[in-house]
C-alpha atoms as a PDB file:
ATOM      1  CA  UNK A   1     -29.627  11.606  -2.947  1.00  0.00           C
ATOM      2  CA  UNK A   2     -29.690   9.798  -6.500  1.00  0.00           C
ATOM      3  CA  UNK A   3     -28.879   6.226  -7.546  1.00  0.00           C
ATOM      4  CA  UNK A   4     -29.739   2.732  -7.838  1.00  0.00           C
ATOM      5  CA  UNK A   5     -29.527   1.805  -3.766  1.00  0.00           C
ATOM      6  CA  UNK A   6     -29.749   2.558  -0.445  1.00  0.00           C
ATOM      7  CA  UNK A   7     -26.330   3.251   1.407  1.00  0.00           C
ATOM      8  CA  UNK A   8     -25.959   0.830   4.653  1.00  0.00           C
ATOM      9  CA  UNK A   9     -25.249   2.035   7.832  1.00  0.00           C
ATOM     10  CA  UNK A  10     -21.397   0.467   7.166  1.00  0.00           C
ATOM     11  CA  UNK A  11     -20.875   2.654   3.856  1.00  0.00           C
ATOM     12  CA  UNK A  12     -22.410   6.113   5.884  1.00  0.00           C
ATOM     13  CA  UNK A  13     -19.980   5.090   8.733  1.00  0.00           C
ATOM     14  CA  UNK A  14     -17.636   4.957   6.419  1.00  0.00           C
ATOM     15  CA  UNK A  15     -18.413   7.674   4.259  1.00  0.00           C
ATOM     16  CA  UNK A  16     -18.508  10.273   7.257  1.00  0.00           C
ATOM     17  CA  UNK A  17     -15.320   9.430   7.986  1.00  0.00           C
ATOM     18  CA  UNK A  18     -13.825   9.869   4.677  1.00  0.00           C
ATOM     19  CA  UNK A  19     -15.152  13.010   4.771  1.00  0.00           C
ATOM     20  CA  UNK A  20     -13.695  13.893   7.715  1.00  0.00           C
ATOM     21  CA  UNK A  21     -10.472  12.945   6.522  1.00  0.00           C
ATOM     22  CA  UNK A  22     -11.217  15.153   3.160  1.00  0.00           C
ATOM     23  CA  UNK A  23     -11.937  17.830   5.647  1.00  0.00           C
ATOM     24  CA  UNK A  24      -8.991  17.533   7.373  1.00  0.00           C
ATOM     25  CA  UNK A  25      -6.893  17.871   4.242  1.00  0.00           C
ATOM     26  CA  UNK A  26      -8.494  21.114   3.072  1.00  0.00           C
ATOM     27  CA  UNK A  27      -7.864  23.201   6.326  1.00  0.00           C
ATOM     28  CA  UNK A  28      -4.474  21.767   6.479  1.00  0.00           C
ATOM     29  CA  UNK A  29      -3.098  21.186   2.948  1.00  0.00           C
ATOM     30  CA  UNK A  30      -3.112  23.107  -0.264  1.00  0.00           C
ATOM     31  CA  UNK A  31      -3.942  19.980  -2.536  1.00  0.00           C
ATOM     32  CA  UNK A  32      -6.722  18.088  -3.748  1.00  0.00           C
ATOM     33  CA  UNK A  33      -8.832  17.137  -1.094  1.00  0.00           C
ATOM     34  CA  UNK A  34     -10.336  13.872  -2.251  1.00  0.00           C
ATOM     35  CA  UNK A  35     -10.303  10.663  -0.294  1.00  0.00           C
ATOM     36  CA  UNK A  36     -11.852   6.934  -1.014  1.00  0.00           C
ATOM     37  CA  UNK A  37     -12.275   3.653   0.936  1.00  0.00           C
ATOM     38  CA  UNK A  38     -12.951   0.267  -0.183  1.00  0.00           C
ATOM     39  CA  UNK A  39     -15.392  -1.993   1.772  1.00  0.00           C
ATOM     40  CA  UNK A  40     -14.900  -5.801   0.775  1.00  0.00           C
ATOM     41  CA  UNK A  41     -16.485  -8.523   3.110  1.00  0.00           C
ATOM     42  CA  UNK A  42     -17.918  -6.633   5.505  1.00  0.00           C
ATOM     43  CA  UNK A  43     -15.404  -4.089   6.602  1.00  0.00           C
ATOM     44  CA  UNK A  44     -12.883  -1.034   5.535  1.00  0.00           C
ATOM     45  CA  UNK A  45     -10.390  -2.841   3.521  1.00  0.00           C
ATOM     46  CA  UNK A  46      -8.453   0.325   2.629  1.00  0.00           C
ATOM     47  CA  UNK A  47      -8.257   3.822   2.355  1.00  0.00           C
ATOM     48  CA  UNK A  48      -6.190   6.489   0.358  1.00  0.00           C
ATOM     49  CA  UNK A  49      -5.987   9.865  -1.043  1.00  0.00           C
ATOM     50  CA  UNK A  50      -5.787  12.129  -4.331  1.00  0.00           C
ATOM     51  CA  UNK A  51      -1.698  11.727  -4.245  1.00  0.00           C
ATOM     52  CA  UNK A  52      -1.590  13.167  -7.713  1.00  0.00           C
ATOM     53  CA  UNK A  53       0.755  16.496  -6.772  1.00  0.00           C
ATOM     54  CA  UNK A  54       2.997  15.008  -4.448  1.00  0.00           C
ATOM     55  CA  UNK A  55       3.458  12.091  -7.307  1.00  0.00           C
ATOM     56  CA  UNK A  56       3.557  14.132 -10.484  1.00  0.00           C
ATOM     57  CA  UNK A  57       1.103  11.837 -11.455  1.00  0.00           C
ATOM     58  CA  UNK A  58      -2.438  12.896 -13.149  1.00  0.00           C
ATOM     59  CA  UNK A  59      -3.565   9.193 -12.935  1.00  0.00           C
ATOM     60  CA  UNK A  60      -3.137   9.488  -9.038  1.00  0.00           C
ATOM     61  CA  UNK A  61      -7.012  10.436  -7.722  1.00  0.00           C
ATOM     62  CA  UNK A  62      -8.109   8.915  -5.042  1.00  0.00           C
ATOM     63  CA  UNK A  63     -10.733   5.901  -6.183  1.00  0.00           C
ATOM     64  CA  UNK A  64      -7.380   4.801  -8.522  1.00  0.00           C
ATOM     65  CA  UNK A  65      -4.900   4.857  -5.599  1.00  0.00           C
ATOM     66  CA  UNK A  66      -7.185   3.188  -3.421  1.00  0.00           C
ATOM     67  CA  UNK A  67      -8.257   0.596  -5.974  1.00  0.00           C
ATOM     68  CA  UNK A  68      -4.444  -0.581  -6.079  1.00  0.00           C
ATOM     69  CA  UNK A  69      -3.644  -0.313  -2.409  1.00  0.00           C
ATOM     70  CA  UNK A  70      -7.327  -2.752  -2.348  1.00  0.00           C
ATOM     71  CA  UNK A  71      -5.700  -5.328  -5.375  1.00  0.00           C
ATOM     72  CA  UNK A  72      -2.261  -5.419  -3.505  1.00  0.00           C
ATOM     73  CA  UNK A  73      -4.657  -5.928  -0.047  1.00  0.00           C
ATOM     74  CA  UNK A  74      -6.320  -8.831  -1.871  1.00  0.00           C
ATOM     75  CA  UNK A  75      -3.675  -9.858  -4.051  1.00  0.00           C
ATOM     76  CA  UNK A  76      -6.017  -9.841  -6.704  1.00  0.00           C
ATOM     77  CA  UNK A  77      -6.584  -7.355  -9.990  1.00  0.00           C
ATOM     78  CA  UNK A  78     -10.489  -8.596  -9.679  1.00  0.00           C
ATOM     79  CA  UNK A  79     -12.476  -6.239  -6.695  1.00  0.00           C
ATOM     80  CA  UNK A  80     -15.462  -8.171  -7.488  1.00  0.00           C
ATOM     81  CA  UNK A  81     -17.978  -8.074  -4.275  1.00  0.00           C
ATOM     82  CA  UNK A  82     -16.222  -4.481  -3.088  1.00  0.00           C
ATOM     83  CA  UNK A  83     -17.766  -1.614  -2.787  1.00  0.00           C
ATOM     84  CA  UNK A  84     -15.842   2.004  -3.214  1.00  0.00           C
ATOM     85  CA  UNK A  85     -16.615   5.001  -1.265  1.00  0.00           C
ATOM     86  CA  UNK A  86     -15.622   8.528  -2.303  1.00  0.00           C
ATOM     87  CA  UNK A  87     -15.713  12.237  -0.753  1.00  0.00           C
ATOM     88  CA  UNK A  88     -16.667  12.945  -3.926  1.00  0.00           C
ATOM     89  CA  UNK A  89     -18.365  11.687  -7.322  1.00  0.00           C
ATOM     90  CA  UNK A  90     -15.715   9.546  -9.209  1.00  0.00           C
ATOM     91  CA  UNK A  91     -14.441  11.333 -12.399  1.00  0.00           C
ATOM     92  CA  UNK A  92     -14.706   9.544 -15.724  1.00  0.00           C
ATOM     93  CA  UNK A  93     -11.131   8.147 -15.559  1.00  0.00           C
ATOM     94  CA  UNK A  94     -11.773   6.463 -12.048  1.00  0.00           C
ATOM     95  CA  UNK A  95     -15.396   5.372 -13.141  1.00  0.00           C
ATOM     96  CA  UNK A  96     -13.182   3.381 -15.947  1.00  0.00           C
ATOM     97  CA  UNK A  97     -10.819   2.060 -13.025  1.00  0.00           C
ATOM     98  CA  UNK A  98     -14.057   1.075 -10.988  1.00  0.00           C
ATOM     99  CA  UNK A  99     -15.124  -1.131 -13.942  1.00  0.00           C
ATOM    100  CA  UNK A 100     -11.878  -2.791 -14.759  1.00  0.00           C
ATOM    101  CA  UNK A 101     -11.551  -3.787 -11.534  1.00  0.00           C
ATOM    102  CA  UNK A 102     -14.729  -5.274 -11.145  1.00  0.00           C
ATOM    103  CA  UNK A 103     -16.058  -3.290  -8.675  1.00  0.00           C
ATOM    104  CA  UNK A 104     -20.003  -3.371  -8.326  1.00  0.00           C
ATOM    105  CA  UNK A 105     -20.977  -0.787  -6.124  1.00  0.00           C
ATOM    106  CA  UNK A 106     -20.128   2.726  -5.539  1.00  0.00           C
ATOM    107  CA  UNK A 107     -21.305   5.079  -3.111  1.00  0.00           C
ATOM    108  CA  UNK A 108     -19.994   9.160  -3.210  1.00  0.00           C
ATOM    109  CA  UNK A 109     -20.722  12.183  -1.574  1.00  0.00           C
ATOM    110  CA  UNK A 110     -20.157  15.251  -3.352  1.00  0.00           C
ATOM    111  CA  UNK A 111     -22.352  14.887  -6.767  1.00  0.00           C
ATOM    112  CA  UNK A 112     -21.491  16.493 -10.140  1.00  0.00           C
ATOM    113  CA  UNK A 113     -24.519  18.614 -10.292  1.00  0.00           C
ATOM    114  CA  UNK A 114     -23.201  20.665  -7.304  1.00  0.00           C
ATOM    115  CA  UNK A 115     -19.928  20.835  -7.598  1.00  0.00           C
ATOM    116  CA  UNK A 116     -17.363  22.814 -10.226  1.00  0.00           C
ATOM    117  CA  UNK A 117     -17.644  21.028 -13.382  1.00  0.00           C
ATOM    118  CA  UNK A 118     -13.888  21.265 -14.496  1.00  0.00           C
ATOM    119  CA  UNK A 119     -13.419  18.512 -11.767  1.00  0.00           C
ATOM    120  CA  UNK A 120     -14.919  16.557 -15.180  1.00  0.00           C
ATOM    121  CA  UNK A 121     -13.360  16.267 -18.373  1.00  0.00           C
ATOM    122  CA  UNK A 122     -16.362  15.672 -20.285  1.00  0.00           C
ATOM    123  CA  UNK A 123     -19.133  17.428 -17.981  1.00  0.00           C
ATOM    124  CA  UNK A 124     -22.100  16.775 -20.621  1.00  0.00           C
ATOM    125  CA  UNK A 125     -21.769  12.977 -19.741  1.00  0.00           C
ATOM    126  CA  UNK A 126     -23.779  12.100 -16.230  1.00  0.00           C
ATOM    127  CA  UNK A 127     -23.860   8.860 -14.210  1.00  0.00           C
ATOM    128  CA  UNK A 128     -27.191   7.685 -15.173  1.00  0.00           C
ATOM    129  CA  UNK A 129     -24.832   7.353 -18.853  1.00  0.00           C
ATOM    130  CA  UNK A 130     -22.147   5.659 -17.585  1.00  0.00           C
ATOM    131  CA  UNK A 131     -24.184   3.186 -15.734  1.00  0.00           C
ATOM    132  CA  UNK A 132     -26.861   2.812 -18.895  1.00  0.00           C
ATOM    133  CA  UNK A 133     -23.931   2.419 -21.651  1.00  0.00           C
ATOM    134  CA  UNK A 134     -21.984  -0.306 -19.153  1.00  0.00           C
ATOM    135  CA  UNK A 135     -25.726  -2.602 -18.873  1.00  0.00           C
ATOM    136  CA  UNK A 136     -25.926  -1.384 -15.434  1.00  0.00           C
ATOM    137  CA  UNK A 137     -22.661  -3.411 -14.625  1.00  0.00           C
ATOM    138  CA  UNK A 138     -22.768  -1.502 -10.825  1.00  0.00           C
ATOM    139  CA  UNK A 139     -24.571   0.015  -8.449  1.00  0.00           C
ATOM    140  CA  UNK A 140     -24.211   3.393  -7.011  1.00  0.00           C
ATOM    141  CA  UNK A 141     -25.886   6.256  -4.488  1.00  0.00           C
ATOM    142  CA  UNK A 142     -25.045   9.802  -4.886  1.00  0.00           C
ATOM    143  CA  UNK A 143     -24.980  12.565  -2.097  1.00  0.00           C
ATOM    144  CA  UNK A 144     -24.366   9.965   0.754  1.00  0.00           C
ATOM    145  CA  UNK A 145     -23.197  13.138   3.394  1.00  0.00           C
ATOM    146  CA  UNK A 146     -22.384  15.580   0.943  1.00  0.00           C
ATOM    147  CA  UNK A 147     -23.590  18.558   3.080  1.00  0.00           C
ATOM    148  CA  UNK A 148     -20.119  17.668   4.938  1.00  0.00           C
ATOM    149  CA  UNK A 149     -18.322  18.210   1.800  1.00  0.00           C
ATOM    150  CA  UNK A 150     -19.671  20.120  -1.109  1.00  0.00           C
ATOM    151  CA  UNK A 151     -18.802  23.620   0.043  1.00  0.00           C
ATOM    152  CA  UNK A 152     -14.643  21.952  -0.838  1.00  0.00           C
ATOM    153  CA  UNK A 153     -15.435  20.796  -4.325  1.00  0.00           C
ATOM    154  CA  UNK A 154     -17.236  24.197  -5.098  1.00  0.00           C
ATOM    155  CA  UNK A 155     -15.128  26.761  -3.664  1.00  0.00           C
ATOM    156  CA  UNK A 156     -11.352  25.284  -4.528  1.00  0.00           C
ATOM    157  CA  UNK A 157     -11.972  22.712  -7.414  1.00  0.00           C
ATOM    158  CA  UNK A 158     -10.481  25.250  -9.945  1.00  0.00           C
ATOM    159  CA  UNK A 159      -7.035  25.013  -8.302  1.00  0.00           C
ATOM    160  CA  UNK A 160      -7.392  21.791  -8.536  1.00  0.00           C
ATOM    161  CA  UNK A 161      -8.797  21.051 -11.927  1.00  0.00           C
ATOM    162  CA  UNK A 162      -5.193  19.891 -13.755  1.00  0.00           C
ATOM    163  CA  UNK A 163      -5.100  17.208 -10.553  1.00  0.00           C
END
């Protein structure tokens, strides 16, 4: 595992369960496979999925669609105080939606290192630069149980590379 924290026992809960859900989606489903939650005070706030095929909509992964089901929960644009969860390691686009939001903390499973690196438009750039070139402006633990997962985002990412 990599990072700047410790996961608590509420974000493994949680992020065994995502995974399970992610898991779920493979064997059932031929689409992207990626799930998120949002913790904020305490608890699951929300939860969603990579919708982007069934919305002809590249913008759909799942950290974005689960950042705006969490502002409509809260009735708020600002997530300040919430932490995101992901199957897997948020792309650049959602890292971007993280920060905008205000989000502080995010904790993933699946880690860029091991998975296929077309799931990243600009595979060169790691975490450890996103979270240097934005002053350290979150938090974030890597690999939280990825063994669940990883074997998804390496063997079928291709397919799902344009999602």
């Amino acid at each position: 595992m990599n990072g700047t924290v410790e996961p608590t026992a509420l974000e493994r809960e949680i992020m065994a369960s995502i995974n399970d859900w992610a898991l779920q989606i493979d064997a059932n489903e031929d689409g992207p496979a990626f799930t998120a939650a949002i913790i904020h005070e305490g608890r699951e706030l929300v939860r969603g999925r990579n919708t982007s095929r069934q919305d002809n909509n590249p913008t759909h992964h799942a950290e974005v669609v689960t950042i705006g089901k969490a502002t409509g929960a809260l009735d708020s644009r600002h997530l300040h105080g919430c932490t995101l969860i992901s199957s897997c390691q948020p792309c650049e686009m959602c890292l971007a939606a993280m920060r905008w939001a205000g989000i502080d903390r995010v904790i993933f499973a699946a880690q860029q290192e091991n998975i296929d690196a077309a799931m990243f438009q600009f595979p060169s750039l790691v975490l450890p630069q996103y979270h240097a070139a934005c002053g350290g402006g979150f938090d974030y633990a890597g690999g939280v149980h990825a063994e669940m997962v990883n074997h998804i985002y390496r063997e079928t990412a291709t397919r799902w590379s344009a999602d």
